[in-house]
N, C-alpha and C. Protein backbone atom coordinates (compact mmCIF):
# COMPACT_ATOMS: atom_id res chain seq x y z
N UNK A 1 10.94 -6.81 -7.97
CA UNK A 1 10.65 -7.48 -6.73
C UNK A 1 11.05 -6.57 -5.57
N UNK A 2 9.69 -6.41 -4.82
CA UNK A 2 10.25 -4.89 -3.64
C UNK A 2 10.59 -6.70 -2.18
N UNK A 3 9.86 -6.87 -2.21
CA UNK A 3 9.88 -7.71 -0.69
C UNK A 3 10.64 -9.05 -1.13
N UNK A 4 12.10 -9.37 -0.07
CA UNK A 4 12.79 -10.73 0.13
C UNK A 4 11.87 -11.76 0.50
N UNK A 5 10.35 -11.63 0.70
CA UNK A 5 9.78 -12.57 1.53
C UNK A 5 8.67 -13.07 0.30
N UNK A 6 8.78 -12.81 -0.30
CA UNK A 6 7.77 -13.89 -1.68
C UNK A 6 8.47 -14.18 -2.11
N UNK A 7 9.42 -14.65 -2.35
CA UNK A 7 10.54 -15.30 -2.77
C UNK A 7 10.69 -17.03 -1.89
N UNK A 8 10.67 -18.10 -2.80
CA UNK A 8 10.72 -19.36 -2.55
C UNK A 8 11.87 -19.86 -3.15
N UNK A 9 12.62 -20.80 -2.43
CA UNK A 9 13.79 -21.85 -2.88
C UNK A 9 13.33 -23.19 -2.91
N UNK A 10 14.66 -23.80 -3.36
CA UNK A 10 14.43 -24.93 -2.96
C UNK A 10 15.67 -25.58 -1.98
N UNK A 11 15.41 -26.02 -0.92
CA UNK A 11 17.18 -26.36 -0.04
C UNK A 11 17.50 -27.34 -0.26
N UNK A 12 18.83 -27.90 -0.12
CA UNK A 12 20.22 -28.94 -0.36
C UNK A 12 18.96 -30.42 -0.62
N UNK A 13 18.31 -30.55 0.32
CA UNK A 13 17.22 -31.62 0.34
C UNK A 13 16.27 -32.11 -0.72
N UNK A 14 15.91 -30.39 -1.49
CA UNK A 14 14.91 -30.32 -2.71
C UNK A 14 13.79 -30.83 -1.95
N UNK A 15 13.57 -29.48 -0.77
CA UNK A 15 12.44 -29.32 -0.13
C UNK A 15 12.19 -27.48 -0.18
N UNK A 16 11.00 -27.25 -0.21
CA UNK A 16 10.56 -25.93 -0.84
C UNK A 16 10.65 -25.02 0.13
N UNK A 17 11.38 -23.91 0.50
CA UNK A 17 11.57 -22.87 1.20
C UNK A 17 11.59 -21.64 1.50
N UNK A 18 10.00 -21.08 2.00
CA UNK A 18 9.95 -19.99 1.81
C UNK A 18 10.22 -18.84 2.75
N UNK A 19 10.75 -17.73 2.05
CA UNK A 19 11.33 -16.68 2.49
C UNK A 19 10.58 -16.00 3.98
N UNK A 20 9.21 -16.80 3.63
CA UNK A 20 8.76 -15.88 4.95
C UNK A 20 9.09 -16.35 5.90
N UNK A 21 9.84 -17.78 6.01
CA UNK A 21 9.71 -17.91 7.37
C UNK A 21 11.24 -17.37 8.17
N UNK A 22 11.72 -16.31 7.32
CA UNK A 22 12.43 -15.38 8.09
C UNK A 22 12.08 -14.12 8.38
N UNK A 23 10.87 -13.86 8.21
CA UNK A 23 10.21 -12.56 7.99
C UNK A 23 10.07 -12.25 9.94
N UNK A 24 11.20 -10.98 10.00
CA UNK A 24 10.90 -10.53 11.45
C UNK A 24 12.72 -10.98 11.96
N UNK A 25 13.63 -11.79 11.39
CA UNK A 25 15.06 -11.77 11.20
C UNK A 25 15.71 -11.19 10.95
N UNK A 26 17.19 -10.96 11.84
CA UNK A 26 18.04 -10.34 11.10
C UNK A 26 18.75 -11.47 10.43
N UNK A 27 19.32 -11.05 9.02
CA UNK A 27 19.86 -12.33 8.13
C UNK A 27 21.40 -11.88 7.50
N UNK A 28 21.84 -12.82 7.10
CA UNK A 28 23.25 -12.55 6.69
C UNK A 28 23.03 -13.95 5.52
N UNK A 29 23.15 -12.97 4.31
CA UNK A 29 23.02 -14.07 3.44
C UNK A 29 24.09 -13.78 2.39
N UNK A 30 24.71 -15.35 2.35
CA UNK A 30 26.01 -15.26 1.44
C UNK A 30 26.15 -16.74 0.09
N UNK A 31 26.33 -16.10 -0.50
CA UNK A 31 26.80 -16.88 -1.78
C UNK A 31 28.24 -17.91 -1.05
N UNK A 32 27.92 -18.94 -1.07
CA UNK A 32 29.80 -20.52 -0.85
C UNK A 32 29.86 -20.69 -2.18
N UNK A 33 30.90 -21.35 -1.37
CA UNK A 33 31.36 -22.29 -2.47
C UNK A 33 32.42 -23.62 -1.32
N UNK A 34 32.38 -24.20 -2.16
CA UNK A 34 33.05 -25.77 -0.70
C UNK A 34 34.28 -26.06 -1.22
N UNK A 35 35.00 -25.56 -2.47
CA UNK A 35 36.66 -25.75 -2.91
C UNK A 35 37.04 -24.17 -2.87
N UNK A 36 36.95 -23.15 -2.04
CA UNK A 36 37.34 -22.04 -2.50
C UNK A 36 38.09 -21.74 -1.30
N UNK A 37 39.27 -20.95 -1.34
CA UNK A 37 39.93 -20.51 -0.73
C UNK A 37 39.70 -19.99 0.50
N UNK A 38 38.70 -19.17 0.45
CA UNK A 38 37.38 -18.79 1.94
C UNK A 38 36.75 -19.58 2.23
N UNK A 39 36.49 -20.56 1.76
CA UNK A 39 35.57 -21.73 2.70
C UNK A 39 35.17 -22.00 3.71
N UNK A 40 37.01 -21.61 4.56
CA UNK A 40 36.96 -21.79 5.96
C UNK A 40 36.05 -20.64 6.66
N UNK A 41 35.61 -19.25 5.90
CA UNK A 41 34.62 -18.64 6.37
C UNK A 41 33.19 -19.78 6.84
N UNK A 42 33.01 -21.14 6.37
CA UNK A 42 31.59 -21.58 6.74
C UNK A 42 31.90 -21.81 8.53
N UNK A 43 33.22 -21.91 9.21
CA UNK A 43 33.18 -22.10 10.59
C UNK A 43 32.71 -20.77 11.19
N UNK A 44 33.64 -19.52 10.40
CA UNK A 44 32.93 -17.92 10.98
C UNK A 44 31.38 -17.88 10.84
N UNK A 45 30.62 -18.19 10.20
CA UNK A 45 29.47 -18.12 9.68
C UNK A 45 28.67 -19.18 10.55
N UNK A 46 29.04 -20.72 10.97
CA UNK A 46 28.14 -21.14 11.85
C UNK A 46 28.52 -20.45 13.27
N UNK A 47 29.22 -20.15 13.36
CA UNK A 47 29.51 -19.86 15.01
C UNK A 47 28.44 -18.11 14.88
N UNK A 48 28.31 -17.11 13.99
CA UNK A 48 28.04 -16.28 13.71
C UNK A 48 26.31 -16.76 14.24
N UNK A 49 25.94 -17.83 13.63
CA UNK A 49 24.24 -18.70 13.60
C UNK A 49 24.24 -19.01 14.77
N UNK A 50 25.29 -19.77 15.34
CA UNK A 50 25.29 -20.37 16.53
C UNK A 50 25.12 -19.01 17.82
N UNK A 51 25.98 -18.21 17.83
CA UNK A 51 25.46 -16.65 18.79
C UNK A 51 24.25 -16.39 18.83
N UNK A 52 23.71 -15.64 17.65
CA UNK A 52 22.83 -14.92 17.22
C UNK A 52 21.19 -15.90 17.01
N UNK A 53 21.70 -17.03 16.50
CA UNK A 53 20.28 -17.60 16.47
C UNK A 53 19.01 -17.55 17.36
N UNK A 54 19.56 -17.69 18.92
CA UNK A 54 18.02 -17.67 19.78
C UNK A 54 17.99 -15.99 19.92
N UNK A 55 18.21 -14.97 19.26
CA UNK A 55 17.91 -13.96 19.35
C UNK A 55 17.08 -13.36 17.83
N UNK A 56 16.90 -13.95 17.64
CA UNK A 56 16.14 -13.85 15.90
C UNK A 56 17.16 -13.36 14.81
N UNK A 57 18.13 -14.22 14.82
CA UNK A 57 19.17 -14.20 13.65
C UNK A 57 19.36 -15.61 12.55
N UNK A 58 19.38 -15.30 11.55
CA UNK A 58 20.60 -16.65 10.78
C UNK A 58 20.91 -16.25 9.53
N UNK A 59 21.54 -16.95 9.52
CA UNK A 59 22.94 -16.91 8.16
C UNK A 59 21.91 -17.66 6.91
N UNK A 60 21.97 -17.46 5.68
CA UNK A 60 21.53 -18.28 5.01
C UNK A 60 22.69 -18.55 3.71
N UNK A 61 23.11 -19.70 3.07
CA UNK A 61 24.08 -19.87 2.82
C UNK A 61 23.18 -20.31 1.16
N UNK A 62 23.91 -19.83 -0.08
CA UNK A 62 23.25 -20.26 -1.43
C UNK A 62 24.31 -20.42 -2.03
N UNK A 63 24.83 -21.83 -2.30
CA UNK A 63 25.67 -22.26 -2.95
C UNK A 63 25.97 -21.40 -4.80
N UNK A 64 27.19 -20.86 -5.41
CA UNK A 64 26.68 -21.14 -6.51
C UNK A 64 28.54 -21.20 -6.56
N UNK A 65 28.26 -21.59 -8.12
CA UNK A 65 29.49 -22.49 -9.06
C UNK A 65 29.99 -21.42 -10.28
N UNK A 66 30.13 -19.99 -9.77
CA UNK A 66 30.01 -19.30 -10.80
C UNK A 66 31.65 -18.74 -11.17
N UNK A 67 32.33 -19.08 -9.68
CA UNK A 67 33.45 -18.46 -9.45
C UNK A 67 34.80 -19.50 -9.54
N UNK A 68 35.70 -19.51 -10.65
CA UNK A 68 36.80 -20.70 -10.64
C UNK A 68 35.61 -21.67 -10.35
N UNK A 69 34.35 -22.30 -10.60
CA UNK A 69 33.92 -23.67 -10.61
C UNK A 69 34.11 -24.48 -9.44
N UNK A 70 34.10 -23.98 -8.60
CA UNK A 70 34.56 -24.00 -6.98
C UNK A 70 33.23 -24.76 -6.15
N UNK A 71 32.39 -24.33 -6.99
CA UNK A 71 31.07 -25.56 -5.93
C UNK A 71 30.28 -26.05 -7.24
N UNK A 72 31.43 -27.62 -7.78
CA UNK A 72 30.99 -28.54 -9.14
C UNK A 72 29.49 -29.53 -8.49
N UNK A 73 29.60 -29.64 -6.72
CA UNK A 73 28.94 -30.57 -6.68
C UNK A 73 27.32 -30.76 -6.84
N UNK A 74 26.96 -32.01 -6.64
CA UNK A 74 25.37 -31.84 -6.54
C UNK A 74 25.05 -31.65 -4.95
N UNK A 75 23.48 -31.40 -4.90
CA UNK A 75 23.26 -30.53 -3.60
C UNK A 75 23.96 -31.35 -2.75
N UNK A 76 23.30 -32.56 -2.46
CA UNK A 76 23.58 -33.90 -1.26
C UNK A 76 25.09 -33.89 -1.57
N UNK A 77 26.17 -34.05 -2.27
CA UNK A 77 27.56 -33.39 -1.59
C UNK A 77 27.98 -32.36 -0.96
N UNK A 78 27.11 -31.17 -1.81
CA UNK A 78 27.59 -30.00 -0.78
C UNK A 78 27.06 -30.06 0.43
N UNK A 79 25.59 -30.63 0.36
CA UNK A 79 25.05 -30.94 2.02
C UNK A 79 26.18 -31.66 3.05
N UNK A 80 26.76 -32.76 2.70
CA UNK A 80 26.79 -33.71 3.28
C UNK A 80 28.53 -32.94 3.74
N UNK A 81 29.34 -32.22 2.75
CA UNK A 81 30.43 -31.49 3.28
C UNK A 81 30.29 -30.06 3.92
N UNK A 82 29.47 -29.50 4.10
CA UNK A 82 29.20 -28.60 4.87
C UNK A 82 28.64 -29.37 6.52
N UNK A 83 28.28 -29.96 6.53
CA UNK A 83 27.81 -30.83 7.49
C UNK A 83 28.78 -31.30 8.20
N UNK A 84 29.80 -32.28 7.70
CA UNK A 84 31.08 -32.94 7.99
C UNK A 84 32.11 -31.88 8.64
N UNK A 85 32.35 -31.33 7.40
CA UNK A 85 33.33 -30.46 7.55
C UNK A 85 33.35 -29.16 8.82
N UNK A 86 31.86 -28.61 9.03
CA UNK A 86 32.12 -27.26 8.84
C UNK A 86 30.93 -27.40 9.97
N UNK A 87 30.46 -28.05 10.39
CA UNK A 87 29.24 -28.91 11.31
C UNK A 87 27.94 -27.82 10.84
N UNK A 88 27.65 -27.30 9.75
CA UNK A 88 26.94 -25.99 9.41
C UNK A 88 25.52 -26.32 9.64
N UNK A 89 24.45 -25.92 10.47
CA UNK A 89 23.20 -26.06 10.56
C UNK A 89 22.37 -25.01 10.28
N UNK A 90 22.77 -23.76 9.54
CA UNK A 90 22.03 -23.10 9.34
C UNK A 90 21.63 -23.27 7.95
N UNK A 91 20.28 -22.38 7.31
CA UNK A 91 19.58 -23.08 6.30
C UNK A 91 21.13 -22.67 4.84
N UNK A 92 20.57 -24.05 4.01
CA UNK A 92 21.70 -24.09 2.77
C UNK A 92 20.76 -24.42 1.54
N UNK A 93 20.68 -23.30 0.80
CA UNK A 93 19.98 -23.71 -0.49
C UNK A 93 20.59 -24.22 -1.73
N UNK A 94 19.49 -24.16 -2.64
CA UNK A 94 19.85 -25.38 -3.71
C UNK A 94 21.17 -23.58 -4.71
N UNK A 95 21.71 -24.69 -5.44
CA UNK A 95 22.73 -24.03 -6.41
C UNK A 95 22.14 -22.52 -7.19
N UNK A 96 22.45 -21.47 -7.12
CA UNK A 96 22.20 -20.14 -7.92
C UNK A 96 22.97 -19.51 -8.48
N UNK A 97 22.75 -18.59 -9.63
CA UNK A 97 23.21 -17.71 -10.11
C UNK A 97 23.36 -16.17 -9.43
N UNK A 98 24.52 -15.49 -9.22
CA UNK A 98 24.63 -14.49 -8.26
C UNK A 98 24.99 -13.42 -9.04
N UNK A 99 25.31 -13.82 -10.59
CA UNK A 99 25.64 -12.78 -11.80
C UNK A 99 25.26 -13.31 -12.86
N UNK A 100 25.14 -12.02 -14.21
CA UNK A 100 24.87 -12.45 -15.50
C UNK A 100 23.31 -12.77 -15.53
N UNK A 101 22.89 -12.90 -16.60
CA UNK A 101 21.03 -13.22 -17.23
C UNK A 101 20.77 -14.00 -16.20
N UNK A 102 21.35 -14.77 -15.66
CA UNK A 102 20.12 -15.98 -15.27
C UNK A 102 20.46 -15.51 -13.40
N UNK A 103 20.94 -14.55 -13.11
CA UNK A 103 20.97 -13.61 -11.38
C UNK A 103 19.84 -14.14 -10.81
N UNK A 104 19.69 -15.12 -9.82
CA UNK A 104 18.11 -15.11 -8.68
C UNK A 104 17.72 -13.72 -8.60
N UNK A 105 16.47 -13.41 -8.09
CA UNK A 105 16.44 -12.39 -8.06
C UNK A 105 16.22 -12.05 -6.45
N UNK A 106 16.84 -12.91 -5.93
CA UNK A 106 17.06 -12.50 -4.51
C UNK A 106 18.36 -11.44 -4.70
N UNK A 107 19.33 -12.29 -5.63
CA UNK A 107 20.78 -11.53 -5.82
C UNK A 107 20.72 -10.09 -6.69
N UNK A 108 19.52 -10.04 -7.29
CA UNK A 108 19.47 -8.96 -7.99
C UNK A 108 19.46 -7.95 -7.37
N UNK A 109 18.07 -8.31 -6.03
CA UNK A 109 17.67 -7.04 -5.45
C UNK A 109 18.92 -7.00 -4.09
N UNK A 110 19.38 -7.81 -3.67
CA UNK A 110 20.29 -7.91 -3.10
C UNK A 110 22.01 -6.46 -3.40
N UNK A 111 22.07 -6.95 -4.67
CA UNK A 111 23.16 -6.19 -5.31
C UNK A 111 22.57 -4.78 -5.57
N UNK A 112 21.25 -4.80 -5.93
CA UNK A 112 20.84 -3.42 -6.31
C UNK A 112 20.67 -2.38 -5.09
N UNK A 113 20.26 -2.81 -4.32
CA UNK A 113 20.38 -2.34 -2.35
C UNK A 113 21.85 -2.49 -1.88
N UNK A 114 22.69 -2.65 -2.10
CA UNK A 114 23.53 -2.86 -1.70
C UNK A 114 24.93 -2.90 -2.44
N UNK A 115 25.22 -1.79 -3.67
CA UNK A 115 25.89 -2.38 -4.47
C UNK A 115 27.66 -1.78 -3.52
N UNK A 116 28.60 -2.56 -4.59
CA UNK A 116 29.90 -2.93 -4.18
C UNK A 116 30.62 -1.59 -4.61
N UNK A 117 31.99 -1.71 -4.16
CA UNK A 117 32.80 -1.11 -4.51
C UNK A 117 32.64 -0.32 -6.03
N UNK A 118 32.69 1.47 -5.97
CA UNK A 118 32.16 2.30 -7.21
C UNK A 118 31.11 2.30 -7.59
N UNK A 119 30.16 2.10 -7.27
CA UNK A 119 28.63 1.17 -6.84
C UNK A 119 28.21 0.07 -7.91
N UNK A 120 29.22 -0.53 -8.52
CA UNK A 120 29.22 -2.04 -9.21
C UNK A 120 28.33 -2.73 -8.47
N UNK A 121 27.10 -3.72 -9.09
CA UNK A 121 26.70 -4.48 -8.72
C UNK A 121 27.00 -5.97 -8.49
N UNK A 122 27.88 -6.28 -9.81
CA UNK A 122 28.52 -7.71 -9.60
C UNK A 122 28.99 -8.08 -8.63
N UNK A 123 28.49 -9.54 -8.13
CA UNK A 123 29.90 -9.63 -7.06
C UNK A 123 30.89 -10.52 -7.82
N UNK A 124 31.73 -9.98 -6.89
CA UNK A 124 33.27 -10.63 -7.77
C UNK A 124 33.53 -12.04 -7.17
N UNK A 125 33.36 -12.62 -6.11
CA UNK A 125 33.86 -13.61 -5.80
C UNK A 125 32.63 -14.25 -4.65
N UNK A 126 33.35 -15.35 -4.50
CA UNK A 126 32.71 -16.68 -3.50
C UNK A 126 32.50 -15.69 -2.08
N UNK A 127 31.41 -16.04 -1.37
CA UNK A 127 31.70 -15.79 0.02
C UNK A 127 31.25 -14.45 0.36
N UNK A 128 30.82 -13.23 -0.45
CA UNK A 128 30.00 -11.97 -0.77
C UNK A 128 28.74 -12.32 0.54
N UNK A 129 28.33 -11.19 1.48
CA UNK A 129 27.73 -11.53 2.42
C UNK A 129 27.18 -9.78 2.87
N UNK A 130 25.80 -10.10 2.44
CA UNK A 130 24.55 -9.05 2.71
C UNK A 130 23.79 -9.21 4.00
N UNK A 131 23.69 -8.12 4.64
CA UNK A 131 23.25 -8.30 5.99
C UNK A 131 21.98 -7.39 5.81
N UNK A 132 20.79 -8.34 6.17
CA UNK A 132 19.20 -7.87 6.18
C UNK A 132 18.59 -7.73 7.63
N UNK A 133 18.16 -6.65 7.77
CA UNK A 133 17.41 -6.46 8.54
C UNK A 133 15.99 -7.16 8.98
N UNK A 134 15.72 -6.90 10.02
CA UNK A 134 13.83 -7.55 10.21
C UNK A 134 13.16 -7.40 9.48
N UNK A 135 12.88 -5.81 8.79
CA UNK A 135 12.22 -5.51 8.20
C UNK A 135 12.40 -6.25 6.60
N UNK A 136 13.04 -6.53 6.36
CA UNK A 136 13.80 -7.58 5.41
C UNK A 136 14.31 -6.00 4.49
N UNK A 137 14.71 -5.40 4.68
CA UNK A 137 15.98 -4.40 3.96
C UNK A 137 17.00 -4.72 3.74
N UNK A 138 17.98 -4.50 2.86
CA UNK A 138 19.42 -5.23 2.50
C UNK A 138 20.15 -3.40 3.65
N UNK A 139 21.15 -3.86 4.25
CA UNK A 139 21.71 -2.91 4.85
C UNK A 139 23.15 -2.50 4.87
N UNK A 140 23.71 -3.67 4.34
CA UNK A 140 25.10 -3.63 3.83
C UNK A 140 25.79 -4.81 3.47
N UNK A 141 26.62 -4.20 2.74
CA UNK A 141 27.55 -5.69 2.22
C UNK A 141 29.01 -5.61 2.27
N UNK A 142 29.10 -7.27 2.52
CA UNK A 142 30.64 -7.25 3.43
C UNK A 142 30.94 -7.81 1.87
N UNK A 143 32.69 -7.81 1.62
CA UNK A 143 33.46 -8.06 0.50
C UNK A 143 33.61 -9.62 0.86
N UNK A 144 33.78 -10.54 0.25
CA UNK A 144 34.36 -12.06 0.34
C UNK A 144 35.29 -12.14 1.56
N UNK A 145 36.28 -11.24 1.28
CA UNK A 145 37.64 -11.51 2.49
C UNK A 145 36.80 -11.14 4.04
N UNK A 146 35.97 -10.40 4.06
CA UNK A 146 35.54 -9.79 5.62
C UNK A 146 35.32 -11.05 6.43
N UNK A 147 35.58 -11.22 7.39
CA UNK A 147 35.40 -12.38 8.41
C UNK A 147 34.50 -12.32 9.02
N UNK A 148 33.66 -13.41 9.40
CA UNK A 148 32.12 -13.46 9.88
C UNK A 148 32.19 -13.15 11.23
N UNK A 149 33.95 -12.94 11.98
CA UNK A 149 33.75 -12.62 13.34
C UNK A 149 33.58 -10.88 12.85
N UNK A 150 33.85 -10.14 12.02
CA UNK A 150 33.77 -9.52 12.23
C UNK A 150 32.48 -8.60 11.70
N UNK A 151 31.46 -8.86 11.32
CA UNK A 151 30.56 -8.63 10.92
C UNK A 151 29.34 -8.83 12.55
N UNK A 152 29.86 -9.48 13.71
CA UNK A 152 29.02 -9.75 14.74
C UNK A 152 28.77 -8.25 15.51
N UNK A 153 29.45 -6.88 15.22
CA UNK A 153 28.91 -5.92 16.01
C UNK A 153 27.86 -5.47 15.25
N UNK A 154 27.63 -5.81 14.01
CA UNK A 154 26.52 -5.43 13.11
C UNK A 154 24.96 -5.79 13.32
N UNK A 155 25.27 -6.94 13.44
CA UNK A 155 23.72 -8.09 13.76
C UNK A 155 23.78 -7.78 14.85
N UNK A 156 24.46 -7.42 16.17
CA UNK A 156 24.29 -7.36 17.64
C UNK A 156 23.27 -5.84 17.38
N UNK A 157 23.73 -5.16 16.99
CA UNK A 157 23.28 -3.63 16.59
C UNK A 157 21.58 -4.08 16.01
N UNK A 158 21.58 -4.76 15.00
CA UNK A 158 20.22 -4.89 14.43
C UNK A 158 19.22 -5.76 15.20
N UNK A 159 19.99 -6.63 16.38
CA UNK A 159 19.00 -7.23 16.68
C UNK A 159 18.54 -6.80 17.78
N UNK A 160 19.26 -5.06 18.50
CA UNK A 160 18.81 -4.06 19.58
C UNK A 160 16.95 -3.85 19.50
């Protein structure tokens, strides 16, 4: 898979969502989780949407349950606590695999453009956050711990 933009989901709603309609975005797309220790990254991350959005930016957030079992719920909980909690309005898709056989292959090509530390592709933990260009290119990747304030001179840069 060369292009992020034929690529379809399905979001928290289990309504069908396709990739193009970020085509011409800069994106920051990260694997949650809603019991994990970083969590509180979803406030860095809407305020990150909240800046950047009327300038052709957003965050896209893909739940998965791969890490300590940290996001058990079904979508409409994690919807409904990201919402509550974390007031998050940027788009939140349905549950994925981010390692091992059954990898989306958003995360594949994601990791393969972008691989980690020694150039490992796995990511190791919750909260892993790839920053795409307009052109939809993967351009770098922040570690779990990096803070979404600090990832804002990046997207300011891409969205020049």
């Amino acid at each position: 898979m060369n292009n992020i933009y034929e690529l379809e989901f399905n979001d928290l709603q289990g309504n069908t969502f396709s990739m193009r309609e970020f085509e011409g975005k800069v994106l920051l797309v990260v694997n949650t989780a809603s019991q994990c220790g970083l969590t509180p990254h979803y406030k860095g991350l809407q305020q990150l949407h909240d800046q950047f959005s009327s300038q052709g930016f957003s965050v896209v957030g893909f739940p998965c349950n791969q890490f300590g079992g940290q996001e058990p719920g079904a979508a409409q909980e994690i919807a409904e606590f990201c919402t509550t909690r974390f007031g998050v309005t940027f788009p939140m898709h349905e549950k994925i695999k981010v390692n091992g056989p059954q990898t989306h292959p958003l995360f594949e090509k994601l990791k393969k453009d972008a691989p980690g530390l020694l150039g490992t592709q796995k990511i190791k933990w919750n909260f892993t956050k790839f920053l795409i260009d307009k052109q939809g290119q993967t351009i770098k990747r922040f570690g779990p711990k990096t803070k979404p304030a600090n990832i804002a001179e990046h997207i300011q840069l891409l969205l020049k």
